[in-house]
Each structure stands twice: as C-alpha cells, then as structure tokens.
PDB file of N, CA and C in Angstrom:
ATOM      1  N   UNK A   1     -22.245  -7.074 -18.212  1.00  0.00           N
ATOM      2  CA  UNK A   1     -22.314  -6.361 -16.949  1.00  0.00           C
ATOM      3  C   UNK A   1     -21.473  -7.097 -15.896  1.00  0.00           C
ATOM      4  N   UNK A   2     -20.620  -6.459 -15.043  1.00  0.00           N
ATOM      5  CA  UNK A   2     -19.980  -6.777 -13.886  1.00  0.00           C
ATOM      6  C   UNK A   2     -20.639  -7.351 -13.109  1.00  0.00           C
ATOM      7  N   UNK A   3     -20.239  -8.026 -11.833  1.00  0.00           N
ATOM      8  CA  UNK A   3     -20.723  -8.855 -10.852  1.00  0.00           C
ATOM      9  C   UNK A   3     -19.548  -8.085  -9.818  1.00  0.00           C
ATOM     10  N   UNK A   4     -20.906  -8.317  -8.619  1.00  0.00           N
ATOM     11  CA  UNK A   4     -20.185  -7.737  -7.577  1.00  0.00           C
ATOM     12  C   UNK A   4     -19.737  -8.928  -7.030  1.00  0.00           C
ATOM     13  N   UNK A   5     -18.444  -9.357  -6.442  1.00  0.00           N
ATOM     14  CA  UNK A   5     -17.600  -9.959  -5.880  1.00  0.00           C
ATOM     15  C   UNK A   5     -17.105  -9.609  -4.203  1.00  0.00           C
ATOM     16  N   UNK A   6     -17.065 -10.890  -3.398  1.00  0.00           N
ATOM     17  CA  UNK A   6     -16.245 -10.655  -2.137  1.00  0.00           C
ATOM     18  C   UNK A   6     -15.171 -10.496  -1.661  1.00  0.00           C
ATOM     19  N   UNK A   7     -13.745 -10.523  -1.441  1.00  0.00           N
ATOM     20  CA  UNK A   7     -12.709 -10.911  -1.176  1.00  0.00           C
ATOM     21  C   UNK A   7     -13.040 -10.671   0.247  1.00  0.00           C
ATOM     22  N   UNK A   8     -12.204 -11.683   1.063  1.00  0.00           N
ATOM     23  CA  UNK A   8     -12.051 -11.823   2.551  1.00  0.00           C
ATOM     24  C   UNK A   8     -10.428 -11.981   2.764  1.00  0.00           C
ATOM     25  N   UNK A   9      -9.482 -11.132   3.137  1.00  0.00           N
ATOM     26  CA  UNK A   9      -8.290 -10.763   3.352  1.00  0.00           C
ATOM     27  C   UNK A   9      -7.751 -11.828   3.952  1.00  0.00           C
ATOM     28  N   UNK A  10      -8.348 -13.115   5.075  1.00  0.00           N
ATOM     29  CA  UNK A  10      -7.759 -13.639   5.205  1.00  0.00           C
ATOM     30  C   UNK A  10      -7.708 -14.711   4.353  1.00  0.00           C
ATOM     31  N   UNK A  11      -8.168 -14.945   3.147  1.00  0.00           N
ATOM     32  CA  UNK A  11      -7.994 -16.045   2.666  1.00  0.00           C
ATOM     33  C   UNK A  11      -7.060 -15.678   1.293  1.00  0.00           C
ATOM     34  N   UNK A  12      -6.370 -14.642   1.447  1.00  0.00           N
ATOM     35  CA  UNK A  12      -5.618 -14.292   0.762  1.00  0.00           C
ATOM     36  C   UNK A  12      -3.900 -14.418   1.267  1.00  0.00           C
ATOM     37  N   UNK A  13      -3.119 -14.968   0.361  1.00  0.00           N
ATOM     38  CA  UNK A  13      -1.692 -15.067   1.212  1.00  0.00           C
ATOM     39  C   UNK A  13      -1.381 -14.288   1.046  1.00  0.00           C
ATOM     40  N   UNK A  14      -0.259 -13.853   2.002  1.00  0.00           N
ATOM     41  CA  UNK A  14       0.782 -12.832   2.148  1.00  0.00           C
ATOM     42  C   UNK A  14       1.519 -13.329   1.068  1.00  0.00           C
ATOM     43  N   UNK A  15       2.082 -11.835   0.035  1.00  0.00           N
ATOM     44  CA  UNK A  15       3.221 -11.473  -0.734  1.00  0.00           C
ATOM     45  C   UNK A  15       4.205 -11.183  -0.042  1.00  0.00           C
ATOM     46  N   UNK A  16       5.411 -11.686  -0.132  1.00  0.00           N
ATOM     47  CA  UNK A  16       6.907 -11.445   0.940  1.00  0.00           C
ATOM     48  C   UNK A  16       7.779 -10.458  -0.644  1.00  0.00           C
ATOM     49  N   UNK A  17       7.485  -8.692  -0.381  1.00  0.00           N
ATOM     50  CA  UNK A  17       8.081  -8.346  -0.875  1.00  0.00           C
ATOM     51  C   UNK A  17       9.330  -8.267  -0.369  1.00  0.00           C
ATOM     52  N   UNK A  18       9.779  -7.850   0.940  1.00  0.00           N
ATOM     53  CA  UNK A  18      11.064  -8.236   1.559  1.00  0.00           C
ATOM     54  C   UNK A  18      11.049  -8.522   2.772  1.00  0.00           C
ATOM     55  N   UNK A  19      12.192  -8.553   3.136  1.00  0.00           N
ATOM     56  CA  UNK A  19      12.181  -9.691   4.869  1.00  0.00           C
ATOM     57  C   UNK A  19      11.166  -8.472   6.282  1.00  0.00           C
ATOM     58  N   UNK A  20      11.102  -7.128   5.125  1.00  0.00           N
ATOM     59  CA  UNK A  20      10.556  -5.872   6.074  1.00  0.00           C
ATOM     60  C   UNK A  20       9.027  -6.332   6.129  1.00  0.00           C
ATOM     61  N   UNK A  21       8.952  -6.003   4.710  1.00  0.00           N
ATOM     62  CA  UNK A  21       7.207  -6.176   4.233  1.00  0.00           C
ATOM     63  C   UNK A  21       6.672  -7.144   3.393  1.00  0.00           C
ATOM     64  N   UNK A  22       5.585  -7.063   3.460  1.00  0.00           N
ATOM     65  CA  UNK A  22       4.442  -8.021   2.997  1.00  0.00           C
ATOM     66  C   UNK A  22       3.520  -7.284   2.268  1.00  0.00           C
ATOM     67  N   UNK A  23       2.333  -8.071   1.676  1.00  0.00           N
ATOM     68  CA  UNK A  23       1.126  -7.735   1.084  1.00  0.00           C
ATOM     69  C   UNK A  23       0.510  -8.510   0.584  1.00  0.00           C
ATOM     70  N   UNK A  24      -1.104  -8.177   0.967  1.00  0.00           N
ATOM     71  CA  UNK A  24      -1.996  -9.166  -0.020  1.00  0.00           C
ATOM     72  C   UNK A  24      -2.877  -7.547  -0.286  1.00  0.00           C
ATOM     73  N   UNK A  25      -3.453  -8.456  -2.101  1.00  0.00           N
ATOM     74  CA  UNK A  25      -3.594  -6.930  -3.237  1.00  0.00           C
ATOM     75  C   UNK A  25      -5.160  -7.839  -3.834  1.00  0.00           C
ATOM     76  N   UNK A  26      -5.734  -6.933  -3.704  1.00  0.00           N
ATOM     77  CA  UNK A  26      -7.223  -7.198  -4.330  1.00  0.00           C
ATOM     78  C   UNK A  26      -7.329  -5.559  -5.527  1.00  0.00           C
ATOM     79  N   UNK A  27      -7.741  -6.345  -6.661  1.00  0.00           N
ATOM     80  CA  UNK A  27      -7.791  -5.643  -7.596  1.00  0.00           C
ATOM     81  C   UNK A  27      -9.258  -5.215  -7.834  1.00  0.00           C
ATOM     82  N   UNK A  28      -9.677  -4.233  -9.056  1.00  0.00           N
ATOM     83  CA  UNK A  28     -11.058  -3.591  -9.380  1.00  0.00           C
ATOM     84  C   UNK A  28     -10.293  -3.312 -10.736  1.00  0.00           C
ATOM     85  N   UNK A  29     -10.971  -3.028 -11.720  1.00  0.00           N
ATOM     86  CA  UNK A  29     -11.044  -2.398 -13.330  1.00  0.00           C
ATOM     87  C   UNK A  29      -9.948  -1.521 -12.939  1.00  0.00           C
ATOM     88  N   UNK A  30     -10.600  -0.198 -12.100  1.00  0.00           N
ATOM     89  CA  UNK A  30      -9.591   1.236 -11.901  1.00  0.00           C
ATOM     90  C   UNK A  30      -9.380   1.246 -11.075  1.00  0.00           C
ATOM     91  N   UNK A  31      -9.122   0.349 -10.004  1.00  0.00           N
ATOM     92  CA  UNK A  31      -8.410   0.582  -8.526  1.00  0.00           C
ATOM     93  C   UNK A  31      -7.725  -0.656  -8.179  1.00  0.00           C
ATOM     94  N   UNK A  32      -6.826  -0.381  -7.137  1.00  0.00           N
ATOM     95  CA  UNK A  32      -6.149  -1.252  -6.585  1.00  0.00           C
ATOM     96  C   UNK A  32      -6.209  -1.218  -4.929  1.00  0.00           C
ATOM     97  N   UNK A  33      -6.467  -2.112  -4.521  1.00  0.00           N
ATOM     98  CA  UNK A  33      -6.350  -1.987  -2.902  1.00  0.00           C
ATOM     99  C   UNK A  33      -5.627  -2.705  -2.251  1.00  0.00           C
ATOM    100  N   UNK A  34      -4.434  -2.528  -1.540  1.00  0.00           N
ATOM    101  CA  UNK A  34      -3.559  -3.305  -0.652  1.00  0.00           C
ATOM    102  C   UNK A  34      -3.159  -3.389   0.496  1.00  0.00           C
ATOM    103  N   UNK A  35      -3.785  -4.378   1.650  1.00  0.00           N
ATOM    104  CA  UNK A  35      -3.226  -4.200   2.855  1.00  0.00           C
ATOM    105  C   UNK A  35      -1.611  -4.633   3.376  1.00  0.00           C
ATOM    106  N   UNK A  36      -0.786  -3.576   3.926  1.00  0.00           N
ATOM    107  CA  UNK A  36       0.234  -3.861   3.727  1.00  0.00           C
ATOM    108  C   UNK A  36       1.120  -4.133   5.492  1.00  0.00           C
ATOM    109  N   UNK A  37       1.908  -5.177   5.397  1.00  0.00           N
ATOM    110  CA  UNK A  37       2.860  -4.898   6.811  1.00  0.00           C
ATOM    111  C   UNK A  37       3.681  -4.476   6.831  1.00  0.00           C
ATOM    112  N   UNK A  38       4.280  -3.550   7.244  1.00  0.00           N
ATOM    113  CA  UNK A  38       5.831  -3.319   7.496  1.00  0.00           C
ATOM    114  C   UNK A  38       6.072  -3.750   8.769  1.00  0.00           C
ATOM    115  N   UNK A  39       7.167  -4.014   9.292  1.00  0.00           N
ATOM    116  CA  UNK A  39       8.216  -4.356  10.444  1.00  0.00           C
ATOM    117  C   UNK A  39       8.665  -3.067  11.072  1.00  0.00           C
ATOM    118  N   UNK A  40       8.909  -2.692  12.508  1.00  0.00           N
ATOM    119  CA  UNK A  40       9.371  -1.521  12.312  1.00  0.00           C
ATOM    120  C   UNK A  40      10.908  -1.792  11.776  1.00  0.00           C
ATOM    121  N   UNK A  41      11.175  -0.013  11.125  1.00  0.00           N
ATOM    122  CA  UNK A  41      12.257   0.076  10.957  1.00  0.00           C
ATOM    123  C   UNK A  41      12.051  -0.404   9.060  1.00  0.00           C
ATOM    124  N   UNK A  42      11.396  -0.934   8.582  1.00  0.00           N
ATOM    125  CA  UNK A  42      11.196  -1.028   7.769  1.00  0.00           C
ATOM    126  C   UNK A  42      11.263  -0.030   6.401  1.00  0.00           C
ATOM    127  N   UNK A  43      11.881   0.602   5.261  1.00  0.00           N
ATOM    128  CA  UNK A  43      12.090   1.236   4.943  1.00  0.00           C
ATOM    129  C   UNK A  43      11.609   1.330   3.082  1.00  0.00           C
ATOM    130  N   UNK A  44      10.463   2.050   2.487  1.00  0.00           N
ATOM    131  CA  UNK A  44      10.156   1.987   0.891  1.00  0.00           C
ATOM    132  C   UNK A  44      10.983   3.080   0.917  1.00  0.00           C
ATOM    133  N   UNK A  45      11.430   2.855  -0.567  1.00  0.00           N
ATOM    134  CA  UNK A  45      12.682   3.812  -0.599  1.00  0.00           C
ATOM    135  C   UNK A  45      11.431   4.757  -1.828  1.00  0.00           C
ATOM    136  N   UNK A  46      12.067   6.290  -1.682  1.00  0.00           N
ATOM    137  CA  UNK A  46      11.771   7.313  -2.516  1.00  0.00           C
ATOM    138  C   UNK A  46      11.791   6.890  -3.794  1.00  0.00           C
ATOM    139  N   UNK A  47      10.445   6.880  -4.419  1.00  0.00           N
ATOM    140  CA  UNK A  47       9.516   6.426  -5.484  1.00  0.00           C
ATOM    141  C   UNK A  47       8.753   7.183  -6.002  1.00  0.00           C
ATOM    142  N   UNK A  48       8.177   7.445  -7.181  1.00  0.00           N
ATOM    143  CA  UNK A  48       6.796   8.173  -7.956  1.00  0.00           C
ATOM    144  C   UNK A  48       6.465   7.211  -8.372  1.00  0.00           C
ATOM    145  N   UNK A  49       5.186   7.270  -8.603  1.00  0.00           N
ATOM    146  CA  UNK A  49       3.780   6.055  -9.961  1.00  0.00           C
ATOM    147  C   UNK A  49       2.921   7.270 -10.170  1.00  0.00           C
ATOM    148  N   UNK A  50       2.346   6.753 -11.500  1.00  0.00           N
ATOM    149  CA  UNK A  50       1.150   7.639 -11.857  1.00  0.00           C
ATOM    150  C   UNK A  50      -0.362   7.411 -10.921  1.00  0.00           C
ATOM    151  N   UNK A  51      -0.374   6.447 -10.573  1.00  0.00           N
ATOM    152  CA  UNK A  51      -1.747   5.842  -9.884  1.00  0.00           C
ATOM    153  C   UNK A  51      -1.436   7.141  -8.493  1.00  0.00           C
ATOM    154  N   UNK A  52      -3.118   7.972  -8.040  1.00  0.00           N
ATOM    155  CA  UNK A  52      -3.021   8.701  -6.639  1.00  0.00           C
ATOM    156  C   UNK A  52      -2.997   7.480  -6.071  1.00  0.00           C
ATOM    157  N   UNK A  53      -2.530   7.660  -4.610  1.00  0.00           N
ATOM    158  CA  UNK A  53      -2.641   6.690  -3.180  1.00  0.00           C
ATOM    159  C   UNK A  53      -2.854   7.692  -2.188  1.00  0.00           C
ATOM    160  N   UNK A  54      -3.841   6.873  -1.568  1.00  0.00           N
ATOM    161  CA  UNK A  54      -4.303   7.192  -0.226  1.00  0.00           C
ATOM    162  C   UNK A  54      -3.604   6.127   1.179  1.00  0.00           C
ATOM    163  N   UNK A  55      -3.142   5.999   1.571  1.00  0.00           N
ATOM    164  CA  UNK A  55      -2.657   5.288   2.713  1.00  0.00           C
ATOM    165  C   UNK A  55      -2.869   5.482   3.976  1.00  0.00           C
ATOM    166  N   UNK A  56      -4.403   4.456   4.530  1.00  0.00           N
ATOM    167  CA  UNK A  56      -4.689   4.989   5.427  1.00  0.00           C
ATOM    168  C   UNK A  56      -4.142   2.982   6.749  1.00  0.00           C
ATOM    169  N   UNK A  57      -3.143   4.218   7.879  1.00  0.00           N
ATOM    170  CA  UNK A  57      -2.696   3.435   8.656  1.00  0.00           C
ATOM    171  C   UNK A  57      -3.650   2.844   9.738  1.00  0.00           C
ATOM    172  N   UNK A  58      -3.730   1.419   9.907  1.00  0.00           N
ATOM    173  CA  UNK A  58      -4.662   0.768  10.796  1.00  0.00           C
ATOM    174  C   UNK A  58      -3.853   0.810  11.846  1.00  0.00           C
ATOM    175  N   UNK A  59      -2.847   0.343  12.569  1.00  0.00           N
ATOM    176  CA  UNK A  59      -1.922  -0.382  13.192  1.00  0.00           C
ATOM    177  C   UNK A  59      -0.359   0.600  13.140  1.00  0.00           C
ATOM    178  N   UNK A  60       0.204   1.150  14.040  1.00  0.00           N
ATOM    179  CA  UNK A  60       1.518   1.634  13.716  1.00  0.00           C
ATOM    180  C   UNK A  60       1.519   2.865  14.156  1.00  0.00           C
ATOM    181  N   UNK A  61       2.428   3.190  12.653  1.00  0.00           N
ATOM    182  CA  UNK A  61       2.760   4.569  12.430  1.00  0.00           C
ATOM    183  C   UNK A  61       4.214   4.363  11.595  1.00  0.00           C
ATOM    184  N   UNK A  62       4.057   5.664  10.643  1.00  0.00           N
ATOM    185  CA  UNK A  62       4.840   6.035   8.874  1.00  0.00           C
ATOM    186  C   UNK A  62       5.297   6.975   9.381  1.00  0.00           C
ATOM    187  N   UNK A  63       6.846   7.481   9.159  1.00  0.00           N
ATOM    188  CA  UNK A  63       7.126   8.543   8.902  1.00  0.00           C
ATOM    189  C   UNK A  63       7.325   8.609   7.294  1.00  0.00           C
ATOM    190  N   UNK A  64       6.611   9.252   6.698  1.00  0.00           N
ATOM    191  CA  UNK A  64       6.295   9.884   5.446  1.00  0.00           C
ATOM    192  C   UNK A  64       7.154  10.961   5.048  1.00  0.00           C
ATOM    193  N   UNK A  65       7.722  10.818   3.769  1.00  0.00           N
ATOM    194  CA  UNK A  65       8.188  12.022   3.269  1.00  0.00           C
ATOM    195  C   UNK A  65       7.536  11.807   1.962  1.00  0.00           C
ATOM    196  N   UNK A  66       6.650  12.959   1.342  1.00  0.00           N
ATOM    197  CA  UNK A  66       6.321  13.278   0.361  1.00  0.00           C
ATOM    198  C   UNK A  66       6.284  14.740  -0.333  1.00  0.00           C
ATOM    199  N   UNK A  67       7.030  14.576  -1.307  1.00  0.00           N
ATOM    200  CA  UNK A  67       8.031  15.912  -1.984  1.00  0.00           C
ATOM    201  C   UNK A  67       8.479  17.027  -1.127  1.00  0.00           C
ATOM    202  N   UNK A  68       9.300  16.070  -0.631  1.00  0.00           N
ATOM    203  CA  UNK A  68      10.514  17.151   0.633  1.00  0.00           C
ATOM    204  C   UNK A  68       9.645  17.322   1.747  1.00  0.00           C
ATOM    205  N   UNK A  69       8.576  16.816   2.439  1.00  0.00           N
ATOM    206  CA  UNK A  69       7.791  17.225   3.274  1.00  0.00           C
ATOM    207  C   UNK A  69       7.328  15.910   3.772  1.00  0.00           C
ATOM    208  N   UNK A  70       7.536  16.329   5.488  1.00  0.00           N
ATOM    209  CA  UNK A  70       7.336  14.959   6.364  1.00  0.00           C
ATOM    210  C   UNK A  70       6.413  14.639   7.602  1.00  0.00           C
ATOM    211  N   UNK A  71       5.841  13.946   7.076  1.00  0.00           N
ATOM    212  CA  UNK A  71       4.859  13.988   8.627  1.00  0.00           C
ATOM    213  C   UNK A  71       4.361  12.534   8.910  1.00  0.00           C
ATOM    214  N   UNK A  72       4.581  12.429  10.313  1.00  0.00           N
ATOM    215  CA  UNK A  72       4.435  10.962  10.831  1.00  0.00           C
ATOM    216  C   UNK A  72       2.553  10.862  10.871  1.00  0.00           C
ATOM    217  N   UNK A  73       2.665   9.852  10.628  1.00  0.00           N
ATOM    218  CA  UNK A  73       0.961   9.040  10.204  1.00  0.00           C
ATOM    219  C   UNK A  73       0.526   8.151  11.117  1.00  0.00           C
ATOM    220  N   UNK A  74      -0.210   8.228  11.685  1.00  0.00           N
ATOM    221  CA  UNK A  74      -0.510   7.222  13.057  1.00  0.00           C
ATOM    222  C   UNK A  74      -2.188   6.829  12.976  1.00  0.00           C
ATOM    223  N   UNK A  75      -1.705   5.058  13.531  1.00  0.00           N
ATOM    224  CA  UNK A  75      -3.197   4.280  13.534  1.00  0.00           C
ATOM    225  C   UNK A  75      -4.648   5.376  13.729  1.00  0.00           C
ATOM    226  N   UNK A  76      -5.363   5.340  12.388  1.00  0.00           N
ATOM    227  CA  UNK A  76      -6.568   6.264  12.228  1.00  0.00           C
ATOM    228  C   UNK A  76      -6.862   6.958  11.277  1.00  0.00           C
ATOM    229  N   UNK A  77      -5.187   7.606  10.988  1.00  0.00           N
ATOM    230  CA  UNK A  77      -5.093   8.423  10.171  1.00  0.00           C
ATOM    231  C   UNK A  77      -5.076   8.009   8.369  1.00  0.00           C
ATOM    232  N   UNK A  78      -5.023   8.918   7.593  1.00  0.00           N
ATOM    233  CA  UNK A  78      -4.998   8.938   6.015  1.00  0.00           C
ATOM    234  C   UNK A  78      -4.000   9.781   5.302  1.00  0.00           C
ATOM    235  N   UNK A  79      -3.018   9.509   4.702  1.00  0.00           N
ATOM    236  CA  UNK A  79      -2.131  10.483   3.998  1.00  0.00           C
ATOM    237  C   UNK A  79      -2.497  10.383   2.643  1.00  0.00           C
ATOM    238  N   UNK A  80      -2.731  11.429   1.448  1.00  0.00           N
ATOM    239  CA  UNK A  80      -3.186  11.500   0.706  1.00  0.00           C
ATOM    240  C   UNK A  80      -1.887  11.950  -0.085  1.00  0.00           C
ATOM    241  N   UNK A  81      -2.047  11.059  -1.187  1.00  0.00           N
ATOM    242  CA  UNK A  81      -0.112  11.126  -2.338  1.00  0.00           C
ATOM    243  C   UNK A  81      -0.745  11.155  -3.933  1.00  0.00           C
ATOM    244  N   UNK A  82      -0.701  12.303  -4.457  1.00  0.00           N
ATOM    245  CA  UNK A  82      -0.687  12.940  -5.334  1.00  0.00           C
ATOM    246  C   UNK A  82      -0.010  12.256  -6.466  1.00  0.00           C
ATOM    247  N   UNK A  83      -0.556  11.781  -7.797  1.00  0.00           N
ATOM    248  CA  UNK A  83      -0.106  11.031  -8.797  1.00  0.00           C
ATOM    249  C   UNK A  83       1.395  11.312  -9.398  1.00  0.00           C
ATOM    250  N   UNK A  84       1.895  11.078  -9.105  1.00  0.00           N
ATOM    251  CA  UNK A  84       4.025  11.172  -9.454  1.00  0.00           C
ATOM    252  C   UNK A  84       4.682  12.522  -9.041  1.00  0.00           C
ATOM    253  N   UNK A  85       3.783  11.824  -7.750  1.00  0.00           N
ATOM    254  CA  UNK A  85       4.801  12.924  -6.686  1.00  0.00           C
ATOM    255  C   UNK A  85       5.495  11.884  -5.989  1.00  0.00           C
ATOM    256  N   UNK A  86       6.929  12.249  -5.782  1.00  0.00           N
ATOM    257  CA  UNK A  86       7.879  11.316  -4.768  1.00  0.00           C
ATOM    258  C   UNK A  86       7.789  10.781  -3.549  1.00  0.00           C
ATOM    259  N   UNK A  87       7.996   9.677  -3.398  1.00  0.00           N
ATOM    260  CA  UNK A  87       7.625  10.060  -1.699  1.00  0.00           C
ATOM    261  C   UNK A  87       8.479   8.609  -0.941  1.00  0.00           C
ATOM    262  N   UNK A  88       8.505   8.254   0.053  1.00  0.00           N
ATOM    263  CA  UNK A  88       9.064   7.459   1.249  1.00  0.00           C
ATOM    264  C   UNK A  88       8.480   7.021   2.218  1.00  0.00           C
ATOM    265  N   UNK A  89       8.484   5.682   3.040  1.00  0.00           N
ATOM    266  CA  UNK A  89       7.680   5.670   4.113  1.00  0.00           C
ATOM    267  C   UNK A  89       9.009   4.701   4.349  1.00  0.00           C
ATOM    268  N   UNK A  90       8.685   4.992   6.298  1.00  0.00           N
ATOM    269  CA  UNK A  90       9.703   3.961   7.477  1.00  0.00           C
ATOM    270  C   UNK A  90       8.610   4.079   8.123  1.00  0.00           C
ATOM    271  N   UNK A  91       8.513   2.559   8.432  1.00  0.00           N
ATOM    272  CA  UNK A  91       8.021   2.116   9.620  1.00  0.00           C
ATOM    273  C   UNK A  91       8.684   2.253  10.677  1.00  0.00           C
ATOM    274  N   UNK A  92       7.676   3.133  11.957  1.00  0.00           N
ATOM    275  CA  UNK A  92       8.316   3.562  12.999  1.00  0.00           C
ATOM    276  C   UNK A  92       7.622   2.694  14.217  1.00  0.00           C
ATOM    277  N   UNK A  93       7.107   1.623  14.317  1.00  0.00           N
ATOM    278  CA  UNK A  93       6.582   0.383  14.857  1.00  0.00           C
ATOM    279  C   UNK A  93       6.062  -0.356  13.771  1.00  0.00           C
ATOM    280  N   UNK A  94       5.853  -1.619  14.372  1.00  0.00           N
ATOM    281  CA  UNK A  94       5.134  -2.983  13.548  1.00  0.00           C
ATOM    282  C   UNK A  94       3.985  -2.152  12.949  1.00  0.00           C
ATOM    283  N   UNK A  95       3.564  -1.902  11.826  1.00  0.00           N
ATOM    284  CA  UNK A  95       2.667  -1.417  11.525  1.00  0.00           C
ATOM    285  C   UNK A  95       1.587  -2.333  10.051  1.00  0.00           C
ATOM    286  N   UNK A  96       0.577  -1.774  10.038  1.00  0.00           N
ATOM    287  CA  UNK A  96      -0.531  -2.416   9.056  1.00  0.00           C
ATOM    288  C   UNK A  96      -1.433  -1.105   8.628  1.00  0.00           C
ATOM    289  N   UNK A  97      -1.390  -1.632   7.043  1.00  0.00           N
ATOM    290  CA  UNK A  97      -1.909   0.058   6.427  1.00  0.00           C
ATOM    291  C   UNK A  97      -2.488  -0.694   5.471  1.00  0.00           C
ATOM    292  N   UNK A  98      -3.763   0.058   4.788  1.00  0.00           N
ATOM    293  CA  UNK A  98      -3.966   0.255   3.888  1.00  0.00           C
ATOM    294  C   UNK A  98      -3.581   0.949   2.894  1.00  0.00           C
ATOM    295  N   UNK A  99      -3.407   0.536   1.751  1.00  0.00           N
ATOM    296  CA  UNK A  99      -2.614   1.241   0.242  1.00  0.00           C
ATOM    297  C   UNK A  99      -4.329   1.293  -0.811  1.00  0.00           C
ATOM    298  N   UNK A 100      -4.559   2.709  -1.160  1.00  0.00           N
ATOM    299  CA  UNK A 100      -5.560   2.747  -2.121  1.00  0.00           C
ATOM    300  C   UNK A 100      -4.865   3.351  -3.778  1.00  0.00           C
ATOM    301  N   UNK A 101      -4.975   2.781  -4.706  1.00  0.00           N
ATOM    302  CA  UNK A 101      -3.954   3.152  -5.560  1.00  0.00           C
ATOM    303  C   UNK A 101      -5.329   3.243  -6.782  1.00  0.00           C
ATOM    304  N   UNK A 102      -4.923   4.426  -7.877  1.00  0.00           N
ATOM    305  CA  UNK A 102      -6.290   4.549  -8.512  1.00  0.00           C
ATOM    306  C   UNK A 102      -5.176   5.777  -9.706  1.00  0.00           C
ATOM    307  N   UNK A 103      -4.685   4.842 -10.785  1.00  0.00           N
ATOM    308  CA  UNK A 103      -5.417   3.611 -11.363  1.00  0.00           C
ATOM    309  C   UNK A 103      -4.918   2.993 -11.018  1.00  0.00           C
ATOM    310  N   UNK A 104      -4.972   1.330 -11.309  1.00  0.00           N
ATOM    311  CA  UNK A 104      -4.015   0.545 -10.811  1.00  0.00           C
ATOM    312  C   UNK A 104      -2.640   0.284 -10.937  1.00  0.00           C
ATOM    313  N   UNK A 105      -1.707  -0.156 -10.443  1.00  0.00           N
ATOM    314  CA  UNK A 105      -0.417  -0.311  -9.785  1.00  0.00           C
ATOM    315  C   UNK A 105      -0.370  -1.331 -10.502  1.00  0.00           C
ATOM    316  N   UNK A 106      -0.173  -1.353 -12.225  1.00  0.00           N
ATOM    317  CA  UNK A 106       0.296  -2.781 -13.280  1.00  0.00           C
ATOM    318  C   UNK A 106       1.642  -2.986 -12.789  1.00  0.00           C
ATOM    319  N   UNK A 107       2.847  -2.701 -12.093  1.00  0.00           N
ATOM    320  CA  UNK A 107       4.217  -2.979 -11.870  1.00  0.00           C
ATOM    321  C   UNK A 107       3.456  -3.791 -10.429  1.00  0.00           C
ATOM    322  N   UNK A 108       2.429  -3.881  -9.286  1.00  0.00           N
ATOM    323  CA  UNK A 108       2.448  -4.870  -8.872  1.00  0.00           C
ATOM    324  C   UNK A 108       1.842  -5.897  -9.463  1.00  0.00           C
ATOM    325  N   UNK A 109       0.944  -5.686 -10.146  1.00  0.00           N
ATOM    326  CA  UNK A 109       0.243  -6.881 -10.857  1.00  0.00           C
ATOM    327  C   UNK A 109       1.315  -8.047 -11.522  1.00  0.00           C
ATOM    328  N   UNK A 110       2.583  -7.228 -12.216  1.00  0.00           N
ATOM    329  CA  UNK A 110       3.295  -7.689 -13.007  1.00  0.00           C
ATOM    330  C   UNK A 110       3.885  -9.159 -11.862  1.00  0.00           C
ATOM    331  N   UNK A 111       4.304  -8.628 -10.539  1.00  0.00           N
ATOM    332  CA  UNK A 111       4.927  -9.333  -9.978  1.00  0.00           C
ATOM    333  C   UNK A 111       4.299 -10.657  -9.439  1.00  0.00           C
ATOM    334  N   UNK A 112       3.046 -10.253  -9.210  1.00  0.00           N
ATOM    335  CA  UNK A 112       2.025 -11.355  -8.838  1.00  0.00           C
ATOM    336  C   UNK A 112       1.369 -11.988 -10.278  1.00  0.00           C
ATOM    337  N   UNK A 113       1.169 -13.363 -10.418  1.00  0.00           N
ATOM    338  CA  UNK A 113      -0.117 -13.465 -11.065  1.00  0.00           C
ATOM    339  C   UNK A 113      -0.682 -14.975 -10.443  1.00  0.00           C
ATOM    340  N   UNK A 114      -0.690 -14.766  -9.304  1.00  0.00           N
ATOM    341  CA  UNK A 114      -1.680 -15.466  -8.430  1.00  0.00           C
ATOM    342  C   UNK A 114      -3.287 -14.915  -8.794  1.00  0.00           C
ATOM    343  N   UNK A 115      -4.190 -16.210  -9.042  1.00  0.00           N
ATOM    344  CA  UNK A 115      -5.385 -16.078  -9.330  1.00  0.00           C
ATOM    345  C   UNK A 115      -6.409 -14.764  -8.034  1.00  0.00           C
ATOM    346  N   UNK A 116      -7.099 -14.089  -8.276  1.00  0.00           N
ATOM    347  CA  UNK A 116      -7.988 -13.423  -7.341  1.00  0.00           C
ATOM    348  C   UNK A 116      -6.864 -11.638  -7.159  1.00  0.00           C
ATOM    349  N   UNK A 117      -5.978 -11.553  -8.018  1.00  0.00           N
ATOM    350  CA  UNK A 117      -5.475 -10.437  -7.377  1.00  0.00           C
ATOM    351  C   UNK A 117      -5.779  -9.289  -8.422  1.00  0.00           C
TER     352      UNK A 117
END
C-alpha cells in the first residue's frame, strides 16, 4: 500500500529549461504536477503529448494557441488541453502557472532524475 507523502515547492530547485523558463515537477503513479515560470515574452513552441493538461495560471498571463484557436489566460484562470492536441503558450508578463499533466510527462522525467521528482 502507498503512503501519502508531502512535497513543499520550496524545497524543491528550480529546473532551468531555458534562459525563458524554469520548473520544479512533483510526480504521482498517474499524474504529474509542475509549477512553472516563464519570463515575459517567453515562448513553448507548438507541441502535442499524449498526457491531458490543465494549466491553471497563478501569476501573469498565456497567450495560448490550442489547435488553431487562441485565447489569453490570466492569473485565476484554467485552460484545459486535450491529449495530442497541438498547442503554444507566450508569456505575455512574468508569469507562474501551474502544469497538471495526466498521465505522466516520461520525456520530462527523462530529463530530470533528481531524487523526489
């Protein structure tokens, strides 16, 4: 049987995926959860994964394009991304989001294997 576990975000380091963004990634069996920074101006380029994501913005604001369709996302809000459907985000201020990814996101795992992720 599983054990329920804590993670506390700040005792987790920042991942420097590029000089834009960051991330620290707490894992589960079937989920993945990642709080993420972008910079504004910051740019994920048009991508699919099988894992759904939910991306709900704390801090900011996304202009989102997901399959040809765009709508800016602002601190509060939740955009909901459909399992290998395409999509894009620019940071349109300093922003901080949550990434909910289900199943998990093994191409980030791959990159990390820092203990706790």
């Amino acid at each position: 049987m599983s054990r329920a576990r804590v993670h506390c975000w700040d005792d987790i380091a920042p991942e420097k995926v590029t000089e834009m963004m960051s991330r620290k990634i707490v894992t589960g069996e079937r989920s993945l959860v990642a709080q993420v920074y972008l910079k504004k101006g910051a740019l994920v380029p048009m991508h699919a994964h099988p894992s759904e994501q939910l991306t709900y913005v704390l801090e900011g604001s996304l202009r989102m394009m997901v399959a040809g369709e765009e709508s800016i996302v602002r601190a509060g809000e939740i955009i909901h991304i459909p399992s290998d459907v395409s999509h894009q985000a620019e940071a349109l201020a300093d922003t901080l989001e949550l990434d909910l990814f289900s199943p998990v996101r093994e191409d980030w795992l791959a990159a990390d294997s820092s203990p706790g992720r």
